[in-house]
Protein backbone atom coordinates (compact mmCIF):
# COMPACT_ATOMS: atom_id res chain seq x y z
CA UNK A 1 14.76 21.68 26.38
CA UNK A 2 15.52 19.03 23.50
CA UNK A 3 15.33 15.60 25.50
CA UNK A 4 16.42 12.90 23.42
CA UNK A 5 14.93 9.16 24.26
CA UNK A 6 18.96 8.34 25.03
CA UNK A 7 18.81 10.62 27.30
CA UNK A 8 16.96 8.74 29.65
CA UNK A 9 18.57 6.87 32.49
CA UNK A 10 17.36 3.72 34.59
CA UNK A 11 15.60 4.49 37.51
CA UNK A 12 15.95 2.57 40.95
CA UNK A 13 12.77 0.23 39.31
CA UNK A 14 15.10 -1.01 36.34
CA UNK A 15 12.61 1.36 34.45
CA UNK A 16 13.81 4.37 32.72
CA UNK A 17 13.56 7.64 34.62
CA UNK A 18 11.27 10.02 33.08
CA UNK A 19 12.73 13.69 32.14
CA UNK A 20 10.24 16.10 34.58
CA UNK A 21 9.14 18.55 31.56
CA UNK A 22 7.83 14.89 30.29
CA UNK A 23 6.03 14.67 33.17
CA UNK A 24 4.93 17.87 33.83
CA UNK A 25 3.81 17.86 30.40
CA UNK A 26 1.31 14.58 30.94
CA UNK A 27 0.06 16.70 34.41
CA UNK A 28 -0.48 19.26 32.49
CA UNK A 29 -2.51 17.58 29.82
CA UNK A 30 -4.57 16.04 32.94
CA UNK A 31 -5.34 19.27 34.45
CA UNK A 32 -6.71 20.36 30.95
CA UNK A 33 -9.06 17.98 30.68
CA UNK A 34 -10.16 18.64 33.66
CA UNK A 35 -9.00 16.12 36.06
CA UNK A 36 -6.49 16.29 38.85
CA UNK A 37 -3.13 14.77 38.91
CA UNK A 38 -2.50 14.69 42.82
CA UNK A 39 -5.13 12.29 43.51
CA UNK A 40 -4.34 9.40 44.59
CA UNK A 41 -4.81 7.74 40.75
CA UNK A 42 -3.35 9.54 39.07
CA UNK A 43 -0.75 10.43 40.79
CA UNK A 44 2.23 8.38 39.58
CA UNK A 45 0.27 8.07 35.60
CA UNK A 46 2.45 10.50 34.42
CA UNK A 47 5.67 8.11 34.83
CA UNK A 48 3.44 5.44 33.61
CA UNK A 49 2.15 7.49 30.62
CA UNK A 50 5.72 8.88 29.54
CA UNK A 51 7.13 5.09 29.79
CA UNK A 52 4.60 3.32 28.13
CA UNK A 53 5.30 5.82 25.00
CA UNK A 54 8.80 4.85 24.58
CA UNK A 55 7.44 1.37 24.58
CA UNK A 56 4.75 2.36 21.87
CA UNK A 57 7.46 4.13 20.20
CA UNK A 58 10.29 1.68 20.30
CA UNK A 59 10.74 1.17 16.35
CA UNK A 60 12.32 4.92 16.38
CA UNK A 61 15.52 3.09 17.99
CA UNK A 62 15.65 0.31 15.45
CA UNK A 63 16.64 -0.14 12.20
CA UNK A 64 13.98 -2.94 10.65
CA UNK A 65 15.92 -3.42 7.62
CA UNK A 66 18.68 -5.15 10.00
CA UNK A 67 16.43 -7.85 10.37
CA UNK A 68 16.36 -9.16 7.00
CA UNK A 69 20.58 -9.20 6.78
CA UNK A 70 20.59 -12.74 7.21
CA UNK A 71 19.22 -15.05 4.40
CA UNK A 72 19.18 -18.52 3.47
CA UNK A 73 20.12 -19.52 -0.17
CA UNK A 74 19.91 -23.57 -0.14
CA UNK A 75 16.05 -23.53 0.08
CA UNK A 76 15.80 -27.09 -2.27
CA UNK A 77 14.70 -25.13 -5.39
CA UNK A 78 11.87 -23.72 -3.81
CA UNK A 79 10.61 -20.89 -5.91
CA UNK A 80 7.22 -20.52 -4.71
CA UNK A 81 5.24 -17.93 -2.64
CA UNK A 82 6.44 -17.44 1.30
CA UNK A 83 3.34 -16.22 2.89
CA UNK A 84 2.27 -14.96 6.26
CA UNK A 85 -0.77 -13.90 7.07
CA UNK A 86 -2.49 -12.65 10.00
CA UNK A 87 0.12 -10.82 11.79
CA UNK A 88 -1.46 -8.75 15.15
CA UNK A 89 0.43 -5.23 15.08
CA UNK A 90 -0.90 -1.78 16.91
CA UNK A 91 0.41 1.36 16.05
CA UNK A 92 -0.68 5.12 16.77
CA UNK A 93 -1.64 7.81 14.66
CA UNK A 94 0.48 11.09 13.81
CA UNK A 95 -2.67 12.95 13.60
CA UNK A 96 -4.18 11.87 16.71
CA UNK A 97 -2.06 9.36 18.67
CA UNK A 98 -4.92 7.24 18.55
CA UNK A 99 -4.36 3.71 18.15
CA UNK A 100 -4.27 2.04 15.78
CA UNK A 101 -4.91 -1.69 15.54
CA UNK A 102 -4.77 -4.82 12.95
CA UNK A 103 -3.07 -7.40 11.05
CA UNK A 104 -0.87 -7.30 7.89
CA UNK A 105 -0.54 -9.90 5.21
CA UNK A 106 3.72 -10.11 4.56
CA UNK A 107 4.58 -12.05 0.60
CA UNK A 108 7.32 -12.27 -1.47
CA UNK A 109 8.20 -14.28 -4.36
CA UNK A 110 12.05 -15.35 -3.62
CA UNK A 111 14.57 -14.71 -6.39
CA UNK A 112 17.54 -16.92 -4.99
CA UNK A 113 17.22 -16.47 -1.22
CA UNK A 114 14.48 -16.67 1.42
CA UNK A 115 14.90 -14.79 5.03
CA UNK A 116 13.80 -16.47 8.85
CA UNK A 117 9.70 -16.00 8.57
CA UNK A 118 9.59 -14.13 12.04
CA UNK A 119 12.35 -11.39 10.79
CA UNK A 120 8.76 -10.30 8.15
CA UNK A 121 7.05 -9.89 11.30
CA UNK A 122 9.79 -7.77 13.21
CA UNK A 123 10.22 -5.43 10.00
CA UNK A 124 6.43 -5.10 10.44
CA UNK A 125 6.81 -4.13 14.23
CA UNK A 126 9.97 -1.91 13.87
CA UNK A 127 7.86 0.41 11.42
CA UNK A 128 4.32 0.32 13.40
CA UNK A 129 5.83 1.04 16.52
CA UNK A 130 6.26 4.45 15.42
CA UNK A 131 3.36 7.40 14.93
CA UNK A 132 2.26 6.45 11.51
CA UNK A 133 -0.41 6.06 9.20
CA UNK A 134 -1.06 2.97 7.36
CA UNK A 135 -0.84 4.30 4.14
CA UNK A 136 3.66 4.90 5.07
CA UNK A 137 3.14 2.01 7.09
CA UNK A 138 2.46 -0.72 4.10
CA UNK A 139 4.75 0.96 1.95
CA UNK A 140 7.47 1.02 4.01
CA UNK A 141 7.43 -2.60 4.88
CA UNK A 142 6.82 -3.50 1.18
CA UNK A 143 10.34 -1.60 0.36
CA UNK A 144 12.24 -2.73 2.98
CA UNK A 145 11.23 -6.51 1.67
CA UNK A 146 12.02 -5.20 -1.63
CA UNK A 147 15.18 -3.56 -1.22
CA UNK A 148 17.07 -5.94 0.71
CA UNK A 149 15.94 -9.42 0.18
CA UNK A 150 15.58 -8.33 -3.90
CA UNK A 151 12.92 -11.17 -4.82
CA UNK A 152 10.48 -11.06 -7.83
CA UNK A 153 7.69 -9.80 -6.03
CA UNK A 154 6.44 -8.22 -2.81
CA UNK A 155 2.90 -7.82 -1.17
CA UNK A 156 2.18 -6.21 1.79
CA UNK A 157 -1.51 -6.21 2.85
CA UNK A 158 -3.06 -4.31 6.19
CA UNK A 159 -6.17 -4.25 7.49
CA UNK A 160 -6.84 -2.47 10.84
CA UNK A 161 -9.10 -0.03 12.78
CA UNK A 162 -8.71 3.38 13.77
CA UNK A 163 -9.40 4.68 17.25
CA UNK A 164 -9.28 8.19 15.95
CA UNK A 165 -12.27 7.63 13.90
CA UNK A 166 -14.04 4.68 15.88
CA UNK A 167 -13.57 6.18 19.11
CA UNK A 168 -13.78 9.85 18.30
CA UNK A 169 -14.74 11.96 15.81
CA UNK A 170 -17.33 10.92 13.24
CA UNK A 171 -17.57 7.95 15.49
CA UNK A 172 -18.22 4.91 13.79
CA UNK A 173 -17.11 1.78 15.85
CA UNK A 174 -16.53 -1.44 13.39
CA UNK A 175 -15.09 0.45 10.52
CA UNK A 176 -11.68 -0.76 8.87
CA UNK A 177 -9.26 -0.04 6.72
CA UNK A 178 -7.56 -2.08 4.24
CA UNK A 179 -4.06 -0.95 2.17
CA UNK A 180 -1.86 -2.54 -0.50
CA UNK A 181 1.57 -2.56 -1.61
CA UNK A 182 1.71 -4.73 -4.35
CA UNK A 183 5.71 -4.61 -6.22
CA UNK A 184 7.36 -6.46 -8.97
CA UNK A 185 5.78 -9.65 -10.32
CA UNK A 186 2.29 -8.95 -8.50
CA UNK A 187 2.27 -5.58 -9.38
CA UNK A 188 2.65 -6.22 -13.21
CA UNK A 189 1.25 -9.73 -13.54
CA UNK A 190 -2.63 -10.31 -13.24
CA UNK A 191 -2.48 -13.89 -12.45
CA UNK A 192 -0.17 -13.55 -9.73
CA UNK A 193 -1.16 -10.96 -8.42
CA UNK A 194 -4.62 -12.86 -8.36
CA UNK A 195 -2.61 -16.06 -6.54
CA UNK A 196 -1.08 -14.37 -3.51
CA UNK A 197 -4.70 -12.03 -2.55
CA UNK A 198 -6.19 -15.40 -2.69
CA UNK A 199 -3.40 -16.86 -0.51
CA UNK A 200 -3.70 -14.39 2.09
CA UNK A 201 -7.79 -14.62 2.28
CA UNK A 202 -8.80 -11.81 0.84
């Protein structure tokens, strides 16, 4: 059966109804790990599983690049860096569907236009709220910013931590993970490139 997150209807709640392979599939997964899904706990977490992945997975019904359509081109001859740091995402893992959680650093050097600061943050959101890994995840958010606001320069920093390797596996709680996306002017310019890490802390 191909069930499609359209699909789904609104249940008598005002929450959407979950498909029953969906749910069979999360009982399933329960009795596996050896629990049982008719107690009394567990018995309506298979609803509450299946729903709270299509609100961990909302970004798949977004376009993030819609965000940045409107821009603002009297900005008084500022030509500066637009910085901002410190932006709380979470995301999940495609390999484990672990999460995944952090901040990202969001800079561009405007050419002739500057966009609303908190659209940065909901391009930044549309694409973690997807399985990912952070690798895609910078990149993609530096190209978007690239692509349709065109400025002289993009950086996209992330750092966050990985449940799939703090909470299982090798183990190792307090271990993070930083990635860059450094494009035009901080890419190829030293100096600049120097300004806007310094900017953002790190």
């Amino acid at each position: 059966m191909n069930i499609q997150t359209h699909d789904f209807q609104m249940a008598g709640d005002g929450k959407p109804s979950v498909p029953e392979p969906v749910e069979q599939a999360i009982r399933t997964l329960l009795e596996w790990v050896g629990d049982d899904p008719e107690r009394e706990g567990l018995r309506d977490t298979p609803k509450r599983v299946a729903r709270a992945w299509l609100e961990y997975c909302q970004g798949y019904q977004e376009d993030p690049s819609a965000h940045l359509t409107r821009t603002f081109e009297e900005v008084g001859g500022y030509d500066e860096i637009v910085l901002l740091r410190d932006i709380p995402f979470h995301s999940h893992c495609e390999h484990h569907m672990a999460p995944i959680i952090g901040k990202a650093h969001i800079a561009y050097l405007p050419r002739n236009r500057v966009v609303g600061i908190s659209k940065l943050a909901r391009v930044l959101h549309g694409y973690a709220r997807r399985l990912q890994i952070q690798e895609r995840l910078t990149t993609e958010v530096a190209e978007c910013i690239w692509h349709h606001l065109q400025p002289q320069a993009v950086a996209v920093v992330i750092q966050a931590s990985h449940a799939c390797m703090t909470a299982r596996g090798v183990n190792t709680p307090g271990v993070g993970m930083t990635t860059s996306c450094m494009m035009g002017v901080f890419r190829d310019d030293p100096a600049a490139r120097k300004e806007v890490m310094s900017l953002m802390g790190i």
